[in-house]
Protein backbone atom coordinates (compact mmCIF):
# COMPACT_ATOMS: atom_id res chain seq x y z
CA UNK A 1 0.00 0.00 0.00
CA UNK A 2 1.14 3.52 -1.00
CA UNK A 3 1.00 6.13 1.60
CA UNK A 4 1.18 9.62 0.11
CA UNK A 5 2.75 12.01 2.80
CA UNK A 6 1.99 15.62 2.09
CA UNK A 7 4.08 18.15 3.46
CA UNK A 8 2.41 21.39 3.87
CA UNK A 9 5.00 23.33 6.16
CA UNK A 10 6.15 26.78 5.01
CA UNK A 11 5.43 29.89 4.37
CA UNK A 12 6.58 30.73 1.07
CA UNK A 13 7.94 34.53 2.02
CA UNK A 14 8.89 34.81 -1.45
CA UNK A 15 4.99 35.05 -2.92
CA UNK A 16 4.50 37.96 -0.36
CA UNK A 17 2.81 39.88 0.10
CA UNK A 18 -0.02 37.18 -1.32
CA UNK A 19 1.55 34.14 0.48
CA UNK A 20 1.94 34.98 4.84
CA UNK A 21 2.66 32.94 7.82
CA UNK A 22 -1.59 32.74 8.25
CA UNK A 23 -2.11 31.88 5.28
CA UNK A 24 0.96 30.36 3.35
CA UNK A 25 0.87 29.57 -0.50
CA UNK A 26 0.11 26.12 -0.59
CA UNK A 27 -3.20 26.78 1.00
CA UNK A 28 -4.59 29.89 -1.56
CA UNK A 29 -6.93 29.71 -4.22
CA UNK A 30 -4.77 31.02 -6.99
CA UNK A 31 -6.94 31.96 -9.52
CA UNK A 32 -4.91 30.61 -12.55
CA UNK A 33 -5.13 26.99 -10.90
CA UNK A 34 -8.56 26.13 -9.43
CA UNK A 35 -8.60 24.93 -6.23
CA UNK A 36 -4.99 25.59 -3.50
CA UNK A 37 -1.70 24.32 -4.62
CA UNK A 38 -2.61 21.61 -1.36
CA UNK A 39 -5.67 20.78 -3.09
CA UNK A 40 -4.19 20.02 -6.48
CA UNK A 41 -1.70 18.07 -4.98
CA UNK A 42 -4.18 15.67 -3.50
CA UNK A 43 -6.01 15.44 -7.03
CA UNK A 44 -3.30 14.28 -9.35
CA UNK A 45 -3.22 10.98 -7.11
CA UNK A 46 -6.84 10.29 -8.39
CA UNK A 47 -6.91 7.22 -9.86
CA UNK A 48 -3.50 5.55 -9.01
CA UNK A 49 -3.74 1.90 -7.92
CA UNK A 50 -3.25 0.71 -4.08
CA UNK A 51 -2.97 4.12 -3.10
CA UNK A 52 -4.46 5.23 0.67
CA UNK A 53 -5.66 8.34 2.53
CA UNK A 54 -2.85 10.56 2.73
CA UNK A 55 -0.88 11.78 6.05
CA UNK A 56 -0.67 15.42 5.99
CA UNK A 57 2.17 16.88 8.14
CA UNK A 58 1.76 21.00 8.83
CA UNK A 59 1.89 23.61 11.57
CA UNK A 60 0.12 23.44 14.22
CA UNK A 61 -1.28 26.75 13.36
CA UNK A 62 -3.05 25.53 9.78
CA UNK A 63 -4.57 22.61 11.20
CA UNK A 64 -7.94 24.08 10.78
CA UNK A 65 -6.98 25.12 6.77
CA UNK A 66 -5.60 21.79 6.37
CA UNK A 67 -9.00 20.37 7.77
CA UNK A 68 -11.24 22.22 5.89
CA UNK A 69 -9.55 21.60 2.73
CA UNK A 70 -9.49 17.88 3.14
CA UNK A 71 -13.01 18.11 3.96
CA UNK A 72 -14.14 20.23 0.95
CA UNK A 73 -12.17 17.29 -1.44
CA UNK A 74 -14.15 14.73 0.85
CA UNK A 75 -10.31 13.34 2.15
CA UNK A 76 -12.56 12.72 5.53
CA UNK A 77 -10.22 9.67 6.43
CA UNK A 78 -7.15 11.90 6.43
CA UNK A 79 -5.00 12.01 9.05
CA UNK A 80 -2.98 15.13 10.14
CA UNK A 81 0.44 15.34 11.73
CA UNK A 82 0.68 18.74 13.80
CA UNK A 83 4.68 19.83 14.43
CA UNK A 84 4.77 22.54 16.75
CA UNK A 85 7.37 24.31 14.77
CA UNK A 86 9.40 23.41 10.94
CA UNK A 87 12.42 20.85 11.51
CA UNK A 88 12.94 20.67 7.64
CA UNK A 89 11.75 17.55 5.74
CA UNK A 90 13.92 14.74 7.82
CA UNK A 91 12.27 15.19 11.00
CA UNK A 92 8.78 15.89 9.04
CA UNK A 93 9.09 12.60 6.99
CA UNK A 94 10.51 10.45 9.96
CA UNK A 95 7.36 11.49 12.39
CA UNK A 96 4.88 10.46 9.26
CA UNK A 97 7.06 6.74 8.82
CA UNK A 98 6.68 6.29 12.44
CA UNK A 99 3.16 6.63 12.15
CA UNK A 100 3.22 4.55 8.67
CA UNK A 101 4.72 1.28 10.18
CA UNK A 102 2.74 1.12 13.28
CA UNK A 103 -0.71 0.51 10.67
CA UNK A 104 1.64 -1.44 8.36
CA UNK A 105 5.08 -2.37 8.25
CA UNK A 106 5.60 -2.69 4.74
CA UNK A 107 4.29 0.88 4.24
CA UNK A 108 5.97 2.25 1.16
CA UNK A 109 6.12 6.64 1.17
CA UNK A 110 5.46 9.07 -1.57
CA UNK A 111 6.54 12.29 -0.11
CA UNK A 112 5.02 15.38 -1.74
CA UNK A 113 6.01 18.86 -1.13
CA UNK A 114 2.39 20.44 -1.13
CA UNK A 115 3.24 23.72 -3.21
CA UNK A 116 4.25 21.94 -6.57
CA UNK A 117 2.30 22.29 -9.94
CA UNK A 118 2.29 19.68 -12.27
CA UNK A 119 0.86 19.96 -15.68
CA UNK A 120 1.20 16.12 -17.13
CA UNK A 121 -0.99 14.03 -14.52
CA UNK A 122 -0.87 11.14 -16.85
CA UNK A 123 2.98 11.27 -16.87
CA UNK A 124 3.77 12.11 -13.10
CA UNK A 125 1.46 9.10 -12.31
CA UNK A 126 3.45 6.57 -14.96
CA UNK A 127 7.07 7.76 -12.91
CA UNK A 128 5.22 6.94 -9.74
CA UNK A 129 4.72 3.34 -11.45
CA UNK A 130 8.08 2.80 -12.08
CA UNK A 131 9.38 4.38 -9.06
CA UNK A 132 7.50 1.65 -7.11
CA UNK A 133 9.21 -0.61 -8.91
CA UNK A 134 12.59 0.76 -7.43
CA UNK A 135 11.35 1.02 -4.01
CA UNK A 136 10.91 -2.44 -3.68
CA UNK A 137 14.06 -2.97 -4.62
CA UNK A 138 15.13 -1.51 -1.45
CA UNK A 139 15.89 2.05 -3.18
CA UNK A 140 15.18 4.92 -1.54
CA UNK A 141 13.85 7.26 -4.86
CA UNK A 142 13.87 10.45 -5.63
CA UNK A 143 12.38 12.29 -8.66
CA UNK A 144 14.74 14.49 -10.95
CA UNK A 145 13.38 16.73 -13.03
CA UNK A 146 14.48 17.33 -17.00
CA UNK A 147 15.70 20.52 -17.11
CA UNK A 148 14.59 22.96 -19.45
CA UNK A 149 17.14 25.25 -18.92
CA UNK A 150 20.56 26.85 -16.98
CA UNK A 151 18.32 27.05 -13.50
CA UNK A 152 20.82 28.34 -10.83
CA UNK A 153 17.93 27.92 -8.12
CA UNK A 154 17.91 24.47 -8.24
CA UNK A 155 19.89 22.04 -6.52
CA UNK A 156 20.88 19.32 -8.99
CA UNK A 157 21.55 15.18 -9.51
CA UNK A 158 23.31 13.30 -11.63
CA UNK A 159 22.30 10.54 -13.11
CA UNK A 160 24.33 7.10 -12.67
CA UNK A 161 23.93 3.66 -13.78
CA UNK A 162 20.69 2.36 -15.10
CA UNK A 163 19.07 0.33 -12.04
CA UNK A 164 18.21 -3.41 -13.44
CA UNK A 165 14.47 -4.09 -14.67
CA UNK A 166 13.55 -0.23 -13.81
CA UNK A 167 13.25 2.83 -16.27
CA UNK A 168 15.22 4.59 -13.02
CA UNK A 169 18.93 5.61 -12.47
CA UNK A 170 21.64 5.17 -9.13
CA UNK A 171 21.97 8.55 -7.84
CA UNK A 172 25.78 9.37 -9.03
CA UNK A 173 25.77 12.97 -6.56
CA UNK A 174 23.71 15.57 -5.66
CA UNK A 175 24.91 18.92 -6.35
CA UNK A 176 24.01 22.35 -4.68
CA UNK A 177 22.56 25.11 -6.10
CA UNK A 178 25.37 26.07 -8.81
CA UNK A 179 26.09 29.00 -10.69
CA UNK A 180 25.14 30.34 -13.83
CA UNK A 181 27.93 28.75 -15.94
CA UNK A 182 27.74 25.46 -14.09
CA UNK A 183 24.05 25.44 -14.42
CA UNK A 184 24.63 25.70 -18.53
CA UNK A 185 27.02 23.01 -18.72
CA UNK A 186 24.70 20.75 -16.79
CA UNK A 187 22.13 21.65 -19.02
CA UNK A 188 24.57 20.28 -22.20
CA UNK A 189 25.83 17.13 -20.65
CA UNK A 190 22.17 16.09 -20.51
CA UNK A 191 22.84 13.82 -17.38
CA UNK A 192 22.06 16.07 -14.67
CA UNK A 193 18.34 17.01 -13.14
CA UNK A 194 16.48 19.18 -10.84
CA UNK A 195 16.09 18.30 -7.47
CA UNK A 196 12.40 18.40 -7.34
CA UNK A 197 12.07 17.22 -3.30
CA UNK A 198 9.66 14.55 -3.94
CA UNK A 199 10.73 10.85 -2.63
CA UNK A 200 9.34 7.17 -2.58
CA UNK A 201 10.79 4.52 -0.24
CA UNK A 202 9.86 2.26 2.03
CA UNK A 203 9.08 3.83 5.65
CA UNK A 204 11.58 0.85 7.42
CA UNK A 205 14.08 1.87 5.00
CA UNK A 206 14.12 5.07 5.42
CA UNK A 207 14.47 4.85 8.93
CA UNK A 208 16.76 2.22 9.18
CA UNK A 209 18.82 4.45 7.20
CA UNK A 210 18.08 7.93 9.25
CA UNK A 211 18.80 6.19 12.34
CA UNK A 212 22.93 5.47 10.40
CA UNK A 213 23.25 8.66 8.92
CA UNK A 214 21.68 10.72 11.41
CA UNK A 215 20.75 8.79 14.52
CA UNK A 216 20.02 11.86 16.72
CA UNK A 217 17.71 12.83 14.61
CA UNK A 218 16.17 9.38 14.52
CA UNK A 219 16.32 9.15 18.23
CA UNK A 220 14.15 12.36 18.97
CA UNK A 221 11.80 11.40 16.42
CA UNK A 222 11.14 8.17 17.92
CA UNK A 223 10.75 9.42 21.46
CA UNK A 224 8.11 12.05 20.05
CA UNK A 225 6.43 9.31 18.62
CA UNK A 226 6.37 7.65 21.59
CA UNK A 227 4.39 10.74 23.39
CA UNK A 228 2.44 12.00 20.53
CA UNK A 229 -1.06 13.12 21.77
CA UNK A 230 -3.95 12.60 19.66
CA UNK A 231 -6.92 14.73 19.91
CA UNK A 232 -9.83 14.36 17.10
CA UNK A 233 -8.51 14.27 13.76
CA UNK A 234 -4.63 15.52 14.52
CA UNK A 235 -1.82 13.62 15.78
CA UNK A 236 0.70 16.18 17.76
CA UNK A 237 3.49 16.03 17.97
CA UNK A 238 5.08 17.04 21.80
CA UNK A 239 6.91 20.54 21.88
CA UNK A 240 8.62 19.06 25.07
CA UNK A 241 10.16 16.15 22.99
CA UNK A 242 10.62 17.61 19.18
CA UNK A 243 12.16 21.08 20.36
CA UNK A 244 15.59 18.83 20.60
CA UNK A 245 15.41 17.74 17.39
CA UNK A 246 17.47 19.47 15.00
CA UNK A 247 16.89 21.17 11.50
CA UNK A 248 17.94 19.06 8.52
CA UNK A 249 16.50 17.88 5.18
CA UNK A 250 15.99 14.51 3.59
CA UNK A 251 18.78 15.07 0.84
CA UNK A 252 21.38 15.95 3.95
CA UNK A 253 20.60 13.65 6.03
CA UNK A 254 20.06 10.39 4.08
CA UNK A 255 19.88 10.78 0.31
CA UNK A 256 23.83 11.92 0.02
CA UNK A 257 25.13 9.53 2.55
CA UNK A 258 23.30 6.22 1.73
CA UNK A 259 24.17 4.21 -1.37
CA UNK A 260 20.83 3.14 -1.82
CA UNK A 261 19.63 6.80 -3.35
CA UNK A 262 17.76 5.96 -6.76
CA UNK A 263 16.43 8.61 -9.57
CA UNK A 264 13.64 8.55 -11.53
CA UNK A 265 13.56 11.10 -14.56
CA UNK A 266 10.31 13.21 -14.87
CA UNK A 267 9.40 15.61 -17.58
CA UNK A 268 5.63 16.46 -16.03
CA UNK A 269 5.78 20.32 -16.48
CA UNK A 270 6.78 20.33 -12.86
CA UNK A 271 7.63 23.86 -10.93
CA UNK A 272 8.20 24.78 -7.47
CA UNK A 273 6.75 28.47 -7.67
CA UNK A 274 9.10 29.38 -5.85
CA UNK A 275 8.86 33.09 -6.61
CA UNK A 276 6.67 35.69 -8.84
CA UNK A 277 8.25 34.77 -12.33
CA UNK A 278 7.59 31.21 -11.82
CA UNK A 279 3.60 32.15 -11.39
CA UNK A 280 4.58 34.19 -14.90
CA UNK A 281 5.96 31.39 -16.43
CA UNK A 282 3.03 28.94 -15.60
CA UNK A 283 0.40 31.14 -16.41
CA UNK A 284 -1.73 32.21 -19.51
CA UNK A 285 -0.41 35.01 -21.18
CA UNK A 286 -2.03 38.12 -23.42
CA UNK A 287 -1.03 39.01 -26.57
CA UNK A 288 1.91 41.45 -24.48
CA UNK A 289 3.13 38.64 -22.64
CA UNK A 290 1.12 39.53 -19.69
CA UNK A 291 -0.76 38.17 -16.89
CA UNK A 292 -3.02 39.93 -15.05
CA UNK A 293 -5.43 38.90 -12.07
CA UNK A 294 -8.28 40.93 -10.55
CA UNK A 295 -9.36 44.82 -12.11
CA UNK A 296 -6.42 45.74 -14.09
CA UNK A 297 -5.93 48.36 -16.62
CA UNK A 298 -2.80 48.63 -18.69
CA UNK A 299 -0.38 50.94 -21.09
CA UNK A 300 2.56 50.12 -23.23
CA UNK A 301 3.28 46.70 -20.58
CA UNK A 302 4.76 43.92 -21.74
CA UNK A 303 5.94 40.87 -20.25
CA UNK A 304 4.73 41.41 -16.47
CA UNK A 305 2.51 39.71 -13.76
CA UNK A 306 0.18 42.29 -12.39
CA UNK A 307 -2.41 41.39 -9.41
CA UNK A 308 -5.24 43.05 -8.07
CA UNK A 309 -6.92 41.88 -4.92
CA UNK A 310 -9.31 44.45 -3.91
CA UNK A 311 -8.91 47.59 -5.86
CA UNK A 312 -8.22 49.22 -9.54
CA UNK A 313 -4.44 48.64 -10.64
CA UNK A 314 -2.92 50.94 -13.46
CA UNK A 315 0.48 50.71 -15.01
CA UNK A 316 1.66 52.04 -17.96
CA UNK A 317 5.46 52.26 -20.25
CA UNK A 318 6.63 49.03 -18.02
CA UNK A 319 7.83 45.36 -18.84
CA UNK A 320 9.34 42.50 -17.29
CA UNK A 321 7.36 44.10 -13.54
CA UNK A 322 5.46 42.37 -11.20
CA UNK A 323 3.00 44.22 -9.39
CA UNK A 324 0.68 42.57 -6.55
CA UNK A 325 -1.68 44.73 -4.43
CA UNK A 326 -3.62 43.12 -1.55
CA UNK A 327 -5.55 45.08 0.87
CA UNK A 328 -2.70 46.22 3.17
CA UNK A 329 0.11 46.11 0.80
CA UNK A 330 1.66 46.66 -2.70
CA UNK A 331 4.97 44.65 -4.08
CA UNK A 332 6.41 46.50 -6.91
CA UNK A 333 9.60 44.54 -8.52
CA UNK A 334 11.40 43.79 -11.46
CA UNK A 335 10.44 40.14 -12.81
CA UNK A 336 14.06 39.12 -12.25
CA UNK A 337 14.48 40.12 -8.79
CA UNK A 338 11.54 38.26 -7.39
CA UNK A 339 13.63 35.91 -5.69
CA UNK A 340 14.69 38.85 -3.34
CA UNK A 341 11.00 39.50 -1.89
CA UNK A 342 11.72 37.25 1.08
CA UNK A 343 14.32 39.89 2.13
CA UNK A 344 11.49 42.45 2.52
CA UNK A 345 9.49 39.81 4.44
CA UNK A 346 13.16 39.84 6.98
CA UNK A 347 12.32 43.40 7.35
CA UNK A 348 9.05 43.28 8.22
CA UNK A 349 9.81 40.19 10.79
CA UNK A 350 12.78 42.49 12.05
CA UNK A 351 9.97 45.35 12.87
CA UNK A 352 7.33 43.04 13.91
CA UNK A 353 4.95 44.09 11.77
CA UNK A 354 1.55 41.74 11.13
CA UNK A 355 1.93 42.48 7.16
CA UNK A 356 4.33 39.43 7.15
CA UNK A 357 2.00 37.32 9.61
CA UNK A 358 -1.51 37.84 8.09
CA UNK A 359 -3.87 39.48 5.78
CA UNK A 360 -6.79 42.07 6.64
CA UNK A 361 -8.81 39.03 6.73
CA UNK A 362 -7.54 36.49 8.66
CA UNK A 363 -9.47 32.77 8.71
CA UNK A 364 -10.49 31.02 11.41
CA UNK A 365 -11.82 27.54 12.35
CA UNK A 366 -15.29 29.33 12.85
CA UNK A 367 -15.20 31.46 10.33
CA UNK A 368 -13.09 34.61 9.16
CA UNK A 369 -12.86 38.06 10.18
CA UNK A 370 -11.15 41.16 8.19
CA UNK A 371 -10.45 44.49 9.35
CA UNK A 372 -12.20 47.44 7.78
CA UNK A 373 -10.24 50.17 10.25
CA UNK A 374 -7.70 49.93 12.51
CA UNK A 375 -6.50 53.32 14.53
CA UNK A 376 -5.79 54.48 18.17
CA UNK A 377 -8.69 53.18 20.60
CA UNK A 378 -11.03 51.56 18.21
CA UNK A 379 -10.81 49.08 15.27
CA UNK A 380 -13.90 47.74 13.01
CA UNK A 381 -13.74 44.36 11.87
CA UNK A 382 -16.45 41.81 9.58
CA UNK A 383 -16.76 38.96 11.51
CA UNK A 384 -18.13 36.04 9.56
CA UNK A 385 -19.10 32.75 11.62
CA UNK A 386 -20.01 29.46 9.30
CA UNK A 387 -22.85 27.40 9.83
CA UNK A 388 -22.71 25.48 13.03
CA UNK A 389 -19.88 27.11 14.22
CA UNK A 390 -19.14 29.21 17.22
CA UNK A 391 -16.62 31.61 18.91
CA UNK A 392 -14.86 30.45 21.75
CA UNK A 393 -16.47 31.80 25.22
CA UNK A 394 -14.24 34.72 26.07
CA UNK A 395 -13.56 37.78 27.74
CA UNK A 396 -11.03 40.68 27.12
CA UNK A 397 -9.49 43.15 29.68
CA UNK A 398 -9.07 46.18 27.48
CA UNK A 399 -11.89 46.80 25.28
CA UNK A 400 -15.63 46.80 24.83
CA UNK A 401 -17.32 45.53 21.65
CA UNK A 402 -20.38 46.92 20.09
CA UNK A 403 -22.16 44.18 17.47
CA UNK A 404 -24.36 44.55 14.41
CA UNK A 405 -25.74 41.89 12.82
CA UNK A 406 -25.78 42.58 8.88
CA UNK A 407 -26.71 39.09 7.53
CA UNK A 408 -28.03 35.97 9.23
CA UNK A 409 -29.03 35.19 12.36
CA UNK A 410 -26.70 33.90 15.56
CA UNK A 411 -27.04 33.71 18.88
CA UNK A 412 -25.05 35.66 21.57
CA UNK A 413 -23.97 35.01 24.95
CA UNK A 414 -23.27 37.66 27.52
CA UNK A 415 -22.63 36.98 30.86
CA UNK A 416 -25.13 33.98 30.72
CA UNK A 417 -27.73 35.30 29.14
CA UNK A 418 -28.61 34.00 25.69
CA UNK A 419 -30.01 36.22 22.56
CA UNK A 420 -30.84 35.67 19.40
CA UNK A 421 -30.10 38.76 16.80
CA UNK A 422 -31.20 39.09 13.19
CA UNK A 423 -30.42 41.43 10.73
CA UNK A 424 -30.05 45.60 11.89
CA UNK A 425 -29.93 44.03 15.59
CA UNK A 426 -27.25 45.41 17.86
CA UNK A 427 -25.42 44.55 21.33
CA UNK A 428 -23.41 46.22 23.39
CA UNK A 429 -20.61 44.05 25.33
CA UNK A 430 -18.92 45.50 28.17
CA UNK A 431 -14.84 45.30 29.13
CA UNK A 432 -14.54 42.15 31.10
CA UNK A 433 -17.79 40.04 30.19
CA UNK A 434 -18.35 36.77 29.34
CA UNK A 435 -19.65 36.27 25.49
CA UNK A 436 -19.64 34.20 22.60
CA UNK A 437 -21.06 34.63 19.54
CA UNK A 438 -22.85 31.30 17.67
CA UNK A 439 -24.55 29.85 14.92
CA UNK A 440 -26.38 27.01 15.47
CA UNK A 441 -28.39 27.94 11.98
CA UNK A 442 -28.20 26.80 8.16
CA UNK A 443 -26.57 29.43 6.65
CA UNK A 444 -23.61 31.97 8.07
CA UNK A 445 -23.88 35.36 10.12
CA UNK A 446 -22.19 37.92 9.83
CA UNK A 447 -21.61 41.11 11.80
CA UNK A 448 -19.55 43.96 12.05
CA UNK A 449 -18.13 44.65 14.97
CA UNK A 450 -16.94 47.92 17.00
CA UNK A 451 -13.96 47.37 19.25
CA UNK A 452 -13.03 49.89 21.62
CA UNK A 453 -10.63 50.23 24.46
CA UNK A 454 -6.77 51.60 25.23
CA UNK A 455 -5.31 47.95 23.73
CA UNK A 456 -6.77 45.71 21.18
CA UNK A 457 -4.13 42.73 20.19
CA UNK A 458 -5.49 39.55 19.30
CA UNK A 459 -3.72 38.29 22.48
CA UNK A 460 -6.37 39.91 24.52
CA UNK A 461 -8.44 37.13 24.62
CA UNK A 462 -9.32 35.08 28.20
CA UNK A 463 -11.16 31.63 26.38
CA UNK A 464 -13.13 29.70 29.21
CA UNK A 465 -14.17 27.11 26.69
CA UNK A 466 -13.52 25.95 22.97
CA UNK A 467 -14.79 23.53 20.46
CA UNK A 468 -11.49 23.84 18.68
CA UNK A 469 -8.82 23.14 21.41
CA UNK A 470 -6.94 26.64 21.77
CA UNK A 471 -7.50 26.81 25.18
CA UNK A 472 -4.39 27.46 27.55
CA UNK A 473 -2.67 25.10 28.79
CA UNK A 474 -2.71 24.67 32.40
């Protein structure tokens, strides 16, 4: 049996300011693709043979994404692996074989990085064939991508000796990320591929191997799995345990040291997005070379990626540009210098400010809310709770809330007494009560709601109880 294990860690810094630590890039609905990049991942292993539920490993903090996207693809037999913080793909992968060999021993892994695109289904699916067939040969496979071109942000692998009775290669090296004239003479010898991150092996294997080439990192992982807590539908993983574990990836800790490390080639129309010209590259095009997203009006522009998120965009006399404007920020940058975006995310980090965390509108397991206004002493928010969902019951010891139903119907709580509001209804909530909003009803409320007080973080919040698990720990 096949186990696909997702990994959906990251944050993808260099897609700011669309991509955030809230709301990372494999979880949006780009609008060139359809559903998330998560979501497509999960669909191009329709149809492959002896193939399970997959085991999603993430952040604690996009459980409930995670959860609701598996649910909207009817994945309701998923199960999720929460890390309290990123240890790179070794520690990710070794948790997710733990948890493979305990159902079955002869569990064989197809790790996929969860922010991939791949165009040819029916070919990725055909190298997944024939990588099976190398995996049970006791090789621990990776997938190398045919270059298409001198790609200096790439690690690399060469190819070695055709593996007996397989369409797959021995891994001769791998090769960091080179530059621009190595790149081009990897590119002529025709023998060298992309590192694309994506593996099959067996779980035993790869452990057996982790614990030779990196038995510390084994050793942590297996006394986390010893004390991992399950609660619903996640498995997580102890902070007490894991925060001894240290950072490393698959290719550094196993797949250069073992002699075992086996290659299949794969010309799918694979990319990483790794940046905004990738999204160029993969997207439809107008007749200027252009693509554009959202309300977008252009001038003598050729060759750019220009997105609008929630109001008009204009450029004119510019080429090779990308332009992205959310609701709280604008990215201007050459096309060529997209890579360098995650150095503006360092900045913000390095100033603490929440345009690197999250967006104006910020989802919840509930529901979402966005800010509308944000200034000293009061901010207005749109607060919008789902069907059959409910706020936590809360208080806060520096502000007062006034709420006004605009849509729906939901029932509030306010220092034990119960109300139900409809439409143009209002409630006042004083500093220091008790309260929860709820909506025990078919279709979703929302309000918009009045804060007001001398502090309002979203750390302000005292939760007394919570269908979701975010209360304190004692």
């Amino acid at each position: 049996m096949l186990l696909p294990v997702v990994i959906a860690g990251g944050i993808g810094s260099r897609l700011w300011p669309v991509s955030r630590t809230l709301l990372p890039k494999q979880f949006i609905h780009f609008q060139q693709f359809g559903g998330s990049l998560f979501q497509n991942t999960l669909n191009r292993l329709n149809g492959i043979e002896d193939i399970s539920q997959p085991l999603v490993v993430c952040n604690e903090e996009h459980r409930f994404l995670v959860a609701e996207q598996l649910r909207t693809l009817g994945e309701l037999d998923s199960k999720i692996l929460l890390e309290p913080f990123g240890k790179d793909t070794a520690p990710a992968v070794a948790m997710a074989a733990l948890c493979a060999i305990q159902e079955n021993p002869d569990a064989l892994l197809l790790v996929l990085p969860a922010d991939h695109i791949i165009n040819d289904i029916d070919c990725f699916q055909s190298a997944i064939s024939e990588a099976k067939k190398l995996a049970k040969k006791n090789k621990l496979v990776t997938f190398g991508i045919v270059p298409d071109g001198p790609e200096v942000g790439y690690g690399y692998i060469e190819k070695g000796s055709q593996v007996e009775g397989a369409d797959g290669f021995n891994v001769a090296r791998f090769v960091e990320k080179p530059d621009l004239v190595a790149a081009i003479s990897y590119l002529e010898a025709r023998t060298y591929f992309w590192n694309s991150g994506m593996f099959m092996f067996s779980a035993q294997l790869f452990l057996s191997e982790l614990e030779v080439y990196a038995k510390d990192i084994y050793e942590v992982c297996a006394e986390s799995f010893a004390a991992i807590i399950k609660d619903n539908d996640f498995m997580r993983i102890p902070e007490s345990t894991f925060s001894a574990c240290r950072s490393d990836s698959i290719d550094y800790a196993v797949m250069e040291k073992t002699a075992n490390a086996a290659m299949i080639p794969l010309d799918a129309g694979w990319n990483d997005l790794g940046a905004w010209e990738a999204l160029w590259k993969v997207s439809n095009k107008d007749a200027n070379g252009n693509v554009i997203n959202g309300d977008v009006l252009l001038n003598q522009v050729n060759n750019s990626y220009i997105q609008a998120e929630s109001r008009l965009v204009a450029a004119v006399g510019v080429e090779d540009t990308v332009i992205i404007e959310t609701a709280d920020a604008v990215l201007v940058s050459n096309k060529k210098s997209a890579q360098t975006v995650k150095q503006i995310v360092e900045q913000l980090e390095a100033k603490k400010r929440a345009e690197s965390v999250s967006h104006t509108k910020v989802f919840r397991p509930w529901g979402s809310y966005e800010s509308l206004m944000n200034t000293d002493g009061y901010q207005v928010k749109h607060i919008i709770v789902n069907p059959g969902e409910s706020l936590s019951l809360q208080m806060h010891h520096h502000r007062a809330e006034h709420w006004t139903v605009i849509k729906g119907k939901g029932v509030i709580t306010c220092d034990g007494k119960e109300i139900s509001l409809g439409v143009n209804e209002n409630i006042f909530i004083p500093l220091g009560s008790k309260h929860r909003l709820a909506n025990p009803f078919s279709e979703s409320v929302e309000i918009i709601e009045v804060q007001v007080g001398n502090y309002l973080g979203e750390d302000d919040i005292v939760r007394f109880e919570d269908q979701y698990g975010r209360l304190e720990k004692p």
